[in-house]
Structure formats: structure tokens, C-alpha cells
Protein backbone atom coordinates (compact mmCIF):
# COMPACT_ATOMS: atom_id res chain seq x y z
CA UNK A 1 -27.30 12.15 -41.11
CA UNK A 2 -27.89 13.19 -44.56
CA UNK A 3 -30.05 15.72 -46.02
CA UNK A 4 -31.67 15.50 -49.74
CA UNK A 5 -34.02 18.56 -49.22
CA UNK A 6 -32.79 21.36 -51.42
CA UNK A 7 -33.37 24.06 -48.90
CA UNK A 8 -30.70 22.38 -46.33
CA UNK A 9 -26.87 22.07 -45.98
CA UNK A 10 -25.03 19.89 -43.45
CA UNK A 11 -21.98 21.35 -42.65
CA UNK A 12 -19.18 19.31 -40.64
CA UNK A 13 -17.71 20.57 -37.64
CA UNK A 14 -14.68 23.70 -38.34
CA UNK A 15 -16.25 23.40 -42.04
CA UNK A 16 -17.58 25.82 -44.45
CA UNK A 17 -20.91 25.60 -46.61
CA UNK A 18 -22.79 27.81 -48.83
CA UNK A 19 -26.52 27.45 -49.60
CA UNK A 20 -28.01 30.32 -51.93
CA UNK A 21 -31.59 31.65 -51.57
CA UNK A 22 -33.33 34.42 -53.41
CA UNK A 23 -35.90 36.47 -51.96
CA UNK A 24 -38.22 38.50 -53.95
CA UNK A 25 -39.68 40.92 -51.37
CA UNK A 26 -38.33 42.11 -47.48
CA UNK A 27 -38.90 39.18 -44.87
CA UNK A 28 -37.87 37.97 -41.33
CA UNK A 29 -37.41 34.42 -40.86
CA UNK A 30 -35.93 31.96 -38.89
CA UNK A 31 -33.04 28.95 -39.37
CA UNK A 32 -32.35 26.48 -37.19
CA UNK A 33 -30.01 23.16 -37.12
CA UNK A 34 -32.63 20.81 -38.14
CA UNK A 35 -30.30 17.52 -36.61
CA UNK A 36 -32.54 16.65 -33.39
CA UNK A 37 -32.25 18.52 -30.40
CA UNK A 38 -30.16 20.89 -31.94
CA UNK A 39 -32.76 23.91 -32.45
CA UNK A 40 -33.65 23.16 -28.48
CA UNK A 41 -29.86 23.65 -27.89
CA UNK A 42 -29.90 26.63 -29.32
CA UNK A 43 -28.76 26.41 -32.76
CA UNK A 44 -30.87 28.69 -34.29
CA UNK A 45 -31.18 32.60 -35.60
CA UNK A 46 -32.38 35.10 -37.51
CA UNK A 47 -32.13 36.43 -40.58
CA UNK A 48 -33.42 39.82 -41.66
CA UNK A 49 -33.91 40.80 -45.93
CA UNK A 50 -34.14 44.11 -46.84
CA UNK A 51 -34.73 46.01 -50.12
């Protein structure tokens, strides 16, 4: 499966990827596998950006 949004990386298995976001004020969010049926298998978490 490949992704062309800019906002997502798809990372093989026992790989490595980096994916850069800025964030202009403090925020809780969410990320998730987006590959179906991942995000109900738990592949998901949180993420937490503080000033």
C-alpha cells in the first residue's frame, strides 16, 4: 500500500522512518496506522506538544 499524502509515512517492518511536523501552539492529538484494521488492532497513540 502506498501513501502520497504528505502528512503520512509507511514504514516496513524492523524499519526506521522520520516524518517532521511543526506545531505552532501546545496540542494533544492522536496517530494511528492508517493501513485497515490496524488502528482497531491497536496501532495507535498519543502525542502530547508542549511549549
Amino acid at each position: 500500500m502506498k501513501h502520497d499524502d504528505p502528512n503520512s509515512v509507511l514504514v516496513e517492518p524492523r524499519k526506521t522512518a522520520e516524518l517532521t511536523w511543526t506545531f505552532s501552539k501546545a496540542t494533544s492529538l492522536e496517530f494511528a496506522c492508517n493501513i485497515p484494521g490496524h488502528y482497531q488492532a491497536g496501532m495507535v497513540g498519543k502525542l502530547t506538544v508542549s511549549q
